[in-house]
N, C-alpha and C. Protein backbone atom coordinates (compact mmCIF):
# COMPACT_ATOMS: atom_id res chain seq x y z
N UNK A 1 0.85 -1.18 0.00
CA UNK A 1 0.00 0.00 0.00
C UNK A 1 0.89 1.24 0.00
N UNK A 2 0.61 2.09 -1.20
CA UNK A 2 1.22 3.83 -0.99
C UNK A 2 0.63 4.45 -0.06
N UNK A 3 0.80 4.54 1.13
CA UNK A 3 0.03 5.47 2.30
C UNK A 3 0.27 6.41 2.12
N UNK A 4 1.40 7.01 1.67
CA UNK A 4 1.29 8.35 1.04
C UNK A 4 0.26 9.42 0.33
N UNK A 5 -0.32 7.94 -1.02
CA UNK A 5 -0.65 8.08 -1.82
C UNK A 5 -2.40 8.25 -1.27
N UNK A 6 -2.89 7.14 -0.39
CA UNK A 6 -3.74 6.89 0.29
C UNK A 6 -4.19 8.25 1.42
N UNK A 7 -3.09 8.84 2.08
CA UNK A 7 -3.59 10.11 2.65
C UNK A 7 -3.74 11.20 1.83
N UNK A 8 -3.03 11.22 0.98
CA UNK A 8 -3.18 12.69 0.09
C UNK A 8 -4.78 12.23 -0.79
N UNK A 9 -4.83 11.09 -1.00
CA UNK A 9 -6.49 11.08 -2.09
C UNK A 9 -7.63 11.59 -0.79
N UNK A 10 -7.05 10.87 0.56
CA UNK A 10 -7.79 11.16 1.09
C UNK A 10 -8.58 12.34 1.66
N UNK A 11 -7.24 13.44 1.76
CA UNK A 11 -7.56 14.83 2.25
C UNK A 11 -8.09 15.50 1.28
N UNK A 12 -7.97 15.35 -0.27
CA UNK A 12 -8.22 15.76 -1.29
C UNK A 12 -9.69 15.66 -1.17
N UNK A 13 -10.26 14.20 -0.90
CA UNK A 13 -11.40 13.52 -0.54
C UNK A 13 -12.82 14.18 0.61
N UNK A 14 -11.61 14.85 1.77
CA UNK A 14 -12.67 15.64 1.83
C UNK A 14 -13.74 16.35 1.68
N UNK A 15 -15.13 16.61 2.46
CA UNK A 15 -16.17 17.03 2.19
C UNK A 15 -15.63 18.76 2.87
N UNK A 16 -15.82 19.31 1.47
CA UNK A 16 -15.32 21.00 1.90
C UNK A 16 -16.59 21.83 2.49
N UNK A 17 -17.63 21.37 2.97
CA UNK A 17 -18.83 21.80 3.63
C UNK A 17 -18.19 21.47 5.06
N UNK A 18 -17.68 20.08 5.32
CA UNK A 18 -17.73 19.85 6.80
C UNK A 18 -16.67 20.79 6.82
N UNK A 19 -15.37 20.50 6.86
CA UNK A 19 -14.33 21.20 7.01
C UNK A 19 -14.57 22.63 7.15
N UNK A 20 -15.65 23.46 6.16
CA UNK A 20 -15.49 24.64 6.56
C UNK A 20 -16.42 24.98 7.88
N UNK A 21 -17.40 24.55 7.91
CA UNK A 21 -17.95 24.44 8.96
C UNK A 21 -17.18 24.18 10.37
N UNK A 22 -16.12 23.13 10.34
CA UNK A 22 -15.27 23.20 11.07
C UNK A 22 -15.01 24.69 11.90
N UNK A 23 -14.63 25.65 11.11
CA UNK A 23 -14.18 27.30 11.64
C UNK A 23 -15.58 27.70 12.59
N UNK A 24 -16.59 27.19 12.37
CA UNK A 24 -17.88 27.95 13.48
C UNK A 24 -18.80 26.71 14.31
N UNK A 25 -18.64 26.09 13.88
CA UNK A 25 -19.43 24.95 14.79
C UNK A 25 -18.29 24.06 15.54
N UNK A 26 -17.32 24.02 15.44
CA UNK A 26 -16.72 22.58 16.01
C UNK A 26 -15.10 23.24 15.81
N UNK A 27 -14.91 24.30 16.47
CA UNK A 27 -13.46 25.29 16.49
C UNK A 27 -12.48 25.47 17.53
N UNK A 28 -11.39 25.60 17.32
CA UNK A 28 -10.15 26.43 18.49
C UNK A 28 -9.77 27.60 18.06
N UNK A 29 -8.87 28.28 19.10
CA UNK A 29 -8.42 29.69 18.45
C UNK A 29 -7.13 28.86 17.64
N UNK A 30 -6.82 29.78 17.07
CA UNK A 30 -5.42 29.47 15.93
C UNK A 30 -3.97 30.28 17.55
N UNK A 31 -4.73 30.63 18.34
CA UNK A 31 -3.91 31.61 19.22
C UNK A 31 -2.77 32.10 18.52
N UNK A 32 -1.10 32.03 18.61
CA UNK A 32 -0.36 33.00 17.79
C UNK A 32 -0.44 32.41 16.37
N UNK A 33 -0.88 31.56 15.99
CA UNK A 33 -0.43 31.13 14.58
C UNK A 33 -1.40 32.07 13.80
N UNK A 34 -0.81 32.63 12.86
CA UNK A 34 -1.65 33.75 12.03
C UNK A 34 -2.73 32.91 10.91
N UNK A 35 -3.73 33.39 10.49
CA UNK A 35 -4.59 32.30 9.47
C UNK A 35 -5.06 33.64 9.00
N UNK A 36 -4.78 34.23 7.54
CA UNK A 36 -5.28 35.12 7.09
C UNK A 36 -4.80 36.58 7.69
N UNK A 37 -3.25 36.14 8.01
CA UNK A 37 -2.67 37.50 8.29
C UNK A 37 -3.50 37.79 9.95
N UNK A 38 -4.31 36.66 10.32
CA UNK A 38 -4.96 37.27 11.68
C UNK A 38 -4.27 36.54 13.09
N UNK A 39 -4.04 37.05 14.46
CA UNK A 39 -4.00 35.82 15.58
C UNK A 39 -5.49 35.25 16.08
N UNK A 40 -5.63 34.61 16.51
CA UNK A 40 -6.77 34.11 17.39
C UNK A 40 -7.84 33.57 16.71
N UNK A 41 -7.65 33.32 15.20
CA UNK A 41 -8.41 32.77 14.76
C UNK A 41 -9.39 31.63 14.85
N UNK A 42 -10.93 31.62 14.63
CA UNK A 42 -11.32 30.38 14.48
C UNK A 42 -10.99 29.51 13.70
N UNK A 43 -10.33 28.14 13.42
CA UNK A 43 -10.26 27.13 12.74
C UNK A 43 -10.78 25.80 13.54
N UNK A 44 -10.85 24.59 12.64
CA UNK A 44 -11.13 23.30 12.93
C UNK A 44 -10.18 22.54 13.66
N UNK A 45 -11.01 21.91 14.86
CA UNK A 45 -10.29 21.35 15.53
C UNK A 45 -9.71 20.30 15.08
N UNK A 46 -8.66 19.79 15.24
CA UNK A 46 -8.23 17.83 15.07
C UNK A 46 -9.10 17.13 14.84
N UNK A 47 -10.33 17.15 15.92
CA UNK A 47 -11.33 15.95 15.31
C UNK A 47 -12.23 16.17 14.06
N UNK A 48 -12.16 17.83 13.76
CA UNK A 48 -13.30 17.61 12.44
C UNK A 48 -12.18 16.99 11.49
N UNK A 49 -10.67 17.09 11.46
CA UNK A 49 -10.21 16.43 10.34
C UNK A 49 -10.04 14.64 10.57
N UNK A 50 -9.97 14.28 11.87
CA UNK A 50 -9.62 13.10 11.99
C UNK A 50 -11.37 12.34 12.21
N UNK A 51 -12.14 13.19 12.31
CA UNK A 51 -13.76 12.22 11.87
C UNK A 51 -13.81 12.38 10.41
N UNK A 52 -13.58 13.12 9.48
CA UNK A 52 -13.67 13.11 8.25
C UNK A 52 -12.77 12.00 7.41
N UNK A 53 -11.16 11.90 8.08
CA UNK A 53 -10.66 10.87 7.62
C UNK A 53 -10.81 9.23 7.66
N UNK A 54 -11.39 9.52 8.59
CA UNK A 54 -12.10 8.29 9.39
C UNK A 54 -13.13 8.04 8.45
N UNK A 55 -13.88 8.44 8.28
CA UNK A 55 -14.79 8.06 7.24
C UNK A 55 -14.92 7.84 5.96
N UNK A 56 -13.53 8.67 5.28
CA UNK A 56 -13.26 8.05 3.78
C UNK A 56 -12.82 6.84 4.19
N UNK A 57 -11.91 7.15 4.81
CA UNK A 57 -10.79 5.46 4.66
C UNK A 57 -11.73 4.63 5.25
N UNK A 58 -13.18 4.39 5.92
CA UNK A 58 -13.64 3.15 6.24
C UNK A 58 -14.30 2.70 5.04
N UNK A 59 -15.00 3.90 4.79
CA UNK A 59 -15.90 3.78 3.30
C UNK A 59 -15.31 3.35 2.08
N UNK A 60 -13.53 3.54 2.07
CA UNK A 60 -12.87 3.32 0.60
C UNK A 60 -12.09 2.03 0.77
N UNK A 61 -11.27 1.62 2.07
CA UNK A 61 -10.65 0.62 2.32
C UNK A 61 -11.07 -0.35 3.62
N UNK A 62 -11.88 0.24 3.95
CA UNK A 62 -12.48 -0.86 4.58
C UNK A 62 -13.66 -1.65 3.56
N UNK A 63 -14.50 -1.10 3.09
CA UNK A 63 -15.53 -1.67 2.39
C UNK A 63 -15.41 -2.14 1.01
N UNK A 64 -14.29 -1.62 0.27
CA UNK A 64 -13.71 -2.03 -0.95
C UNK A 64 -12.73 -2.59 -0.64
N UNK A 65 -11.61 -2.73 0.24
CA UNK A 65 -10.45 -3.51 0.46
C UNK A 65 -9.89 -4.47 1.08
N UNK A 66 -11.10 -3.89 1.97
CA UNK A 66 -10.96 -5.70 3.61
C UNK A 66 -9.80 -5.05 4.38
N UNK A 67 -9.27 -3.54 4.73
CA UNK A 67 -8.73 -2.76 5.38
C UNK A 67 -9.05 -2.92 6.88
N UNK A 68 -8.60 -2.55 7.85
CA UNK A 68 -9.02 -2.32 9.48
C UNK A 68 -8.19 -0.83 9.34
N UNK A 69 -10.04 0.17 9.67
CA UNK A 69 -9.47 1.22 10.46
C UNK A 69 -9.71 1.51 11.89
N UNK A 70 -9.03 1.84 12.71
CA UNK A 70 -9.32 2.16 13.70
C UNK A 70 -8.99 3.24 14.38
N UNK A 71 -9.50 4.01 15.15
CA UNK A 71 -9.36 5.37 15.61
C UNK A 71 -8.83 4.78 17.24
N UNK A 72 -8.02 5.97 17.77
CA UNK A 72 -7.38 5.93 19.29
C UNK A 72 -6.57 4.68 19.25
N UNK A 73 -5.46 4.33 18.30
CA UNK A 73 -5.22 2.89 18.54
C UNK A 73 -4.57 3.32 19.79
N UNK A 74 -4.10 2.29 20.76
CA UNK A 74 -3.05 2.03 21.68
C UNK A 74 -1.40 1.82 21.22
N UNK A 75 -1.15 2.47 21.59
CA UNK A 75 1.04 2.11 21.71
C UNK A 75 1.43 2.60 23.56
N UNK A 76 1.79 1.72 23.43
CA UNK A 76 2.95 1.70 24.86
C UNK A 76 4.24 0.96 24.89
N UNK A 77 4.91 1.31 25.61
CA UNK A 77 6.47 1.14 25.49
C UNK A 77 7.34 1.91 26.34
N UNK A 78 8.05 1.80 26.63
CA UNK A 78 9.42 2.21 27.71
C UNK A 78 9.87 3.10 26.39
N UNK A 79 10.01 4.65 27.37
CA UNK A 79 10.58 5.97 26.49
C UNK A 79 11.59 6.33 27.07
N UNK A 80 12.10 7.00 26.82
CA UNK A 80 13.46 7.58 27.14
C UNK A 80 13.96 7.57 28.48
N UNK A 81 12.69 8.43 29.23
CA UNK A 81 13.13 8.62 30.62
C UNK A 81 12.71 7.01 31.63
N UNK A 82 13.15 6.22 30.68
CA UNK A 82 13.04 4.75 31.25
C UNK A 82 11.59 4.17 31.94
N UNK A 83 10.72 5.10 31.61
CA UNK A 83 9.23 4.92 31.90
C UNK A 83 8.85 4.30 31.23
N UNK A 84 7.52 3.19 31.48
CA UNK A 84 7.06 2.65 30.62
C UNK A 84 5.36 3.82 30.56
N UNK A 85 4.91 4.26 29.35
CA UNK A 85 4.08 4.74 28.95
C UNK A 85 3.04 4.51 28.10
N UNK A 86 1.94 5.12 28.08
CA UNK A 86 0.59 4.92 27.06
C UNK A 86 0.58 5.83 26.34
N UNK A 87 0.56 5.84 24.95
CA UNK A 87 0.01 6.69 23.89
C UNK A 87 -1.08 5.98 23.18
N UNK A 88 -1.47 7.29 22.76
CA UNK A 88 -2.60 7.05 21.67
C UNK A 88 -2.70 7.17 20.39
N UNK A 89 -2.71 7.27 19.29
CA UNK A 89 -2.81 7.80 17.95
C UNK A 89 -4.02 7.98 17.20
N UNK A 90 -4.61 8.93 16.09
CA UNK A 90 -5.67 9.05 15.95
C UNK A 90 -6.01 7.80 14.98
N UNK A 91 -5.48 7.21 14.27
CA UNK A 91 -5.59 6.36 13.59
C UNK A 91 -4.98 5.15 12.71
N UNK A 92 -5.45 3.96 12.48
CA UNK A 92 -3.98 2.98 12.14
C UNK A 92 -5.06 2.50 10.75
N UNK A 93 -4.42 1.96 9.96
CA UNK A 93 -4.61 1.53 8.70
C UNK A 93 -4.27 0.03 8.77
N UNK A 94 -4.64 -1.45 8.93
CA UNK A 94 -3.97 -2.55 9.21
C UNK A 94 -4.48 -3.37 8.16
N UNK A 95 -4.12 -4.29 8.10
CA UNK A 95 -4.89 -5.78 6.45
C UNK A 95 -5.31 -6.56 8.08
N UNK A 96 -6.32 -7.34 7.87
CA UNK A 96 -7.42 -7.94 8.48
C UNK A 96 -6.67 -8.88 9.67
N UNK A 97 -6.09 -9.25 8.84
CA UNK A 97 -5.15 -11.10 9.30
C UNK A 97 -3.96 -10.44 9.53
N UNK A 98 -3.47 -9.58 9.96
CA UNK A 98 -2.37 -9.03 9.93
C UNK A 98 -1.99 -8.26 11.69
N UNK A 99 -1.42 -8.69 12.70
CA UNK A 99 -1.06 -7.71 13.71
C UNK A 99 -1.11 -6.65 13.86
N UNK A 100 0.37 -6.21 13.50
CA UNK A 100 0.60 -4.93 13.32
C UNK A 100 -0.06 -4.02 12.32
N UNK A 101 -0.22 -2.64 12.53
CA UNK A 101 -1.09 -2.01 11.33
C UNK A 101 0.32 -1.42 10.07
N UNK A 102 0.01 -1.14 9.08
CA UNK A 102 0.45 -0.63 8.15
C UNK A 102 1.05 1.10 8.26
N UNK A 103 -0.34 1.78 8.68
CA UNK A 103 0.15 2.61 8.84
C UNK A 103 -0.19 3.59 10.38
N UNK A 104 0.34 4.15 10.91
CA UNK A 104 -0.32 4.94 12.38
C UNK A 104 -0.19 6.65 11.74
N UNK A 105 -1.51 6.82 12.23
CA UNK A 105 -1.37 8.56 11.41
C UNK A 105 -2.09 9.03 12.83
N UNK A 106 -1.00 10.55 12.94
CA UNK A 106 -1.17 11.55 13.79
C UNK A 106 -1.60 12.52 13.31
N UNK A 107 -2.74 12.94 13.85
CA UNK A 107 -3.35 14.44 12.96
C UNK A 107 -3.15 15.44 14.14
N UNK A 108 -2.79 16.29 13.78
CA UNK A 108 -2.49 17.87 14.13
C UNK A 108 -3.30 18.52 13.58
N UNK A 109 -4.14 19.84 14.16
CA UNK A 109 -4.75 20.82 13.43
C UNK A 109 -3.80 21.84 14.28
N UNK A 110 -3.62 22.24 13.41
CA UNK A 110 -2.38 24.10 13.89
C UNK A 110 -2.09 24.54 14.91
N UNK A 111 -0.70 23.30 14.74
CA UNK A 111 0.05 23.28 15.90
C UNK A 111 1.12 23.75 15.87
N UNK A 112 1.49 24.39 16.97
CA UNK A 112 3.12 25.30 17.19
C UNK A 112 4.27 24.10 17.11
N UNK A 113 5.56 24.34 17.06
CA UNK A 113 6.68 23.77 17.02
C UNK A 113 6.39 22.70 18.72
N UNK A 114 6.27 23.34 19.64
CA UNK A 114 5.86 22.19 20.92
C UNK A 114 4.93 21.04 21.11
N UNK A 115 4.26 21.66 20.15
CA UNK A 115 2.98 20.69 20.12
C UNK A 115 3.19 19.65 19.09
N UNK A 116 4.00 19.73 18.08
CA UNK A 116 4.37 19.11 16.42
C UNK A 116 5.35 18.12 17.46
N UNK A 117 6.37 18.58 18.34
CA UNK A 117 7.08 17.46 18.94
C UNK A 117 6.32 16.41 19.90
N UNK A 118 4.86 16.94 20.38
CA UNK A 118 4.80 16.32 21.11
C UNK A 118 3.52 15.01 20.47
N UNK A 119 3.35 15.46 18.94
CA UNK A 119 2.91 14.36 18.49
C UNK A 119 3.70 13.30 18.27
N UNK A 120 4.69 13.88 17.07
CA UNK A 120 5.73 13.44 16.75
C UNK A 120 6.30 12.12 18.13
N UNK A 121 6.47 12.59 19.67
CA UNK A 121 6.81 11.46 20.74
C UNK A 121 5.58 10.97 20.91
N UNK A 122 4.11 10.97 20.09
CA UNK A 122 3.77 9.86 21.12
C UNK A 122 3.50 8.70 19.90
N UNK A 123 4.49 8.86 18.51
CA UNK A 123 4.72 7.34 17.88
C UNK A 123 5.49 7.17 18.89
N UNK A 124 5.35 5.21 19.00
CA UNK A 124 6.49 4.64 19.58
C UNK A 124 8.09 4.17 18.56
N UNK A 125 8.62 4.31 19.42
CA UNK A 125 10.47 4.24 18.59
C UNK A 125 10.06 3.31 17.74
N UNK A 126 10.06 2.15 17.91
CA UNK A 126 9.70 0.98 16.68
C UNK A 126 9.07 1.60 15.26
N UNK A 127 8.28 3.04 15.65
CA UNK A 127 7.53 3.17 14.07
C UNK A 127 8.35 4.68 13.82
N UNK A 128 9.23 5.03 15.13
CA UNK A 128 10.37 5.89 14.48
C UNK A 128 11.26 6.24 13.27
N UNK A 129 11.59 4.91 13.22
CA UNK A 129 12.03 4.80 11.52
C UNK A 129 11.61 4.94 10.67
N UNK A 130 10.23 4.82 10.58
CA UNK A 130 9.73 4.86 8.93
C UNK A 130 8.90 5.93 9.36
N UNK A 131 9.35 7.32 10.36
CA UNK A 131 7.94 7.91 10.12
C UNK A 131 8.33 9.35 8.95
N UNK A 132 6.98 8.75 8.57
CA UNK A 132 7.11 10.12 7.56
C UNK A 132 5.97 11.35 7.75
N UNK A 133 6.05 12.31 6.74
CA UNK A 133 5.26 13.59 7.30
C UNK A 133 4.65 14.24 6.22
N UNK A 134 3.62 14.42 6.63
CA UNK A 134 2.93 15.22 5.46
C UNK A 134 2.16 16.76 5.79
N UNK A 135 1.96 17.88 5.28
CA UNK A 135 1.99 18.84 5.84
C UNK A 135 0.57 19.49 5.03
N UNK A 136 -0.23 19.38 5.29
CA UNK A 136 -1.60 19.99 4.26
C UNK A 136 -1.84 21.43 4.56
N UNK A 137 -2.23 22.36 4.35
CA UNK A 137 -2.94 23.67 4.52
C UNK A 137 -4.14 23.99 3.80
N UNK A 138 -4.76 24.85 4.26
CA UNK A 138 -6.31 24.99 3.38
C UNK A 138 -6.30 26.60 3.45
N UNK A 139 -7.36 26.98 2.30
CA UNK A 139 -8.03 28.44 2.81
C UNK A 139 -9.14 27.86 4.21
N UNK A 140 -10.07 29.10 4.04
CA UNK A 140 -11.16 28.66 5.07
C UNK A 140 -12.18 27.95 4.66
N UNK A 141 -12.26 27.93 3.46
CA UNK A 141 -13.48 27.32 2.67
C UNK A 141 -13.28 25.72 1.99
N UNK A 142 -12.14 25.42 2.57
CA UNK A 142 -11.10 24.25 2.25
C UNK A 142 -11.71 24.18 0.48
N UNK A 143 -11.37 25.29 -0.03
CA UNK A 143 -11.26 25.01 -1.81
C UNK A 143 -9.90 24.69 -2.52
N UNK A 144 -8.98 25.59 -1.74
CA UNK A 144 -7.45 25.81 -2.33
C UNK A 144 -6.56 24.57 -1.09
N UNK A 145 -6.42 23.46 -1.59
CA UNK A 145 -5.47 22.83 -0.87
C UNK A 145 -3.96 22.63 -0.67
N UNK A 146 -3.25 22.86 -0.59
CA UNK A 146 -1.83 22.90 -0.45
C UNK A 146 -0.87 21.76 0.35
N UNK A 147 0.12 20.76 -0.04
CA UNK A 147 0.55 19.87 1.02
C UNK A 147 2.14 20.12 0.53
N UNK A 148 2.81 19.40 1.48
CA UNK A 148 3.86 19.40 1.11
C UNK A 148 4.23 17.69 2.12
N UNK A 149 5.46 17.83 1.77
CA UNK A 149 5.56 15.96 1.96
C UNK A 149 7.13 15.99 2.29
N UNK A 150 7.15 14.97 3.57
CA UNK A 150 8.96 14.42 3.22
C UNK A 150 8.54 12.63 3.48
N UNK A 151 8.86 11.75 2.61
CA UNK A 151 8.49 10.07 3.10
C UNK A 151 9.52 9.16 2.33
N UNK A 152 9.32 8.33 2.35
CA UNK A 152 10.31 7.12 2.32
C UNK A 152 9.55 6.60 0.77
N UNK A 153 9.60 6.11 0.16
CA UNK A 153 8.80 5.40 -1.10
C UNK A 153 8.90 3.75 -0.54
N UNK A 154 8.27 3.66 -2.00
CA UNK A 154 8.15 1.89 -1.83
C UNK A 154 9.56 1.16 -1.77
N UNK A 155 10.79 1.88 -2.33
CA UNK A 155 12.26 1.36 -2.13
C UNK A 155 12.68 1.79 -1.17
N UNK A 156 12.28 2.68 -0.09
CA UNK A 156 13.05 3.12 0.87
C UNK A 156 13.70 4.80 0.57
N UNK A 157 13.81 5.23 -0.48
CA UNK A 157 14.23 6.57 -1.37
C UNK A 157 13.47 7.51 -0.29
N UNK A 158 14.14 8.42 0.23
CA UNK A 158 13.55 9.62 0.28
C UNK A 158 13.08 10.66 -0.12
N UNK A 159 11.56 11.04 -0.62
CA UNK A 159 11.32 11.71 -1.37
C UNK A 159 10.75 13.26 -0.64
N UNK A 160 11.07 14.29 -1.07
CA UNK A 160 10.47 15.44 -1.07
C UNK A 160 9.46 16.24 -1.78
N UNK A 161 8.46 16.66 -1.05
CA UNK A 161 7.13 17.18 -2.46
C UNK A 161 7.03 18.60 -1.75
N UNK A 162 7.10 19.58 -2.12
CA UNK A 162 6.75 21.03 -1.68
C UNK A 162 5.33 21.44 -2.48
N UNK A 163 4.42 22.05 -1.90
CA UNK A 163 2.99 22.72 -2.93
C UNK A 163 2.77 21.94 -4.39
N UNK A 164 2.45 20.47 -3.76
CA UNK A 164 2.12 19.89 -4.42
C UNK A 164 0.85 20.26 -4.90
């Protein structure tokens, strides 16, 4: 599976009604991050993007593919400070008969440099290696989409995509 390929159809996939709606029904402030040259903006929280993703990928690979999605998976593991800990993730991508999932995706909605690390620690080290990143932006009306990308390919190659 291109998970790459699989998140970008997906965000593309979005319903640009929910999403914008996102900014007045179901919002955070943007606090310093500017959105339209403004601070304190209303935008969409994490969950309007991670219930929306949730629902292509059950509807496209679960029901056409024999996929397992699941939301809040579990990871725990002994971290640095020799603790053993619980994380969560918003979502894993797995094949049926299969353990481990394929892919674990962390969604961020507009987050500062502290907050980007503190998704970033709650993969566990084991999926450290292969993690890759994808970076989306929207207007408010989610019409104009914008991503940019750093990931690994199907050989292992590191690839870079800017305003794709």
């Amino acid at each position: 599976m291109d998970v790459f390929e699989v998140v970008n159809v997906t965000v593309r996939t979005f319903d640009q009604k929910t999403i914008a709606l996102g900014s007045s029904r179901f919002y955070k402030s943007s606090n310093h991050l500017l959105v339209n040259s403004k601070q304190n903006a209303k935008v969409p929280r994490e969950g309007t993007y991670d219930a929306e993703m949730y629902r292509i990928l059950t509807n496209w690979l679960t029901k056409v593919h024999g996929y397992e999605i699941t939301g809040q998976w579990h990871l725990d593991g002994i971290c640095d400070d020799g603790g053993y800990h619980h994380f969560y993730c918003d979502l894993t991508i797995k094949e049926a008969d299969v353990t481990n999932p394929i892919a674990v995706i962390e969604i961020l909605a507009s987050g500062s440099v502290p907050k980007i690390k503190k998704h970033f620690d709650q993969v566990s080290n084991d999926q450290e290696k292969r993690l890759n990143v994808m970076h989306f932006w929207h207007d408010m009306d989610f019409k104009s989409i914008r991503m940019s990308a750093k990931f690994r390919d199907a050989i292992g190659k590191y690839c870079e995509i800017i305003k794709s």
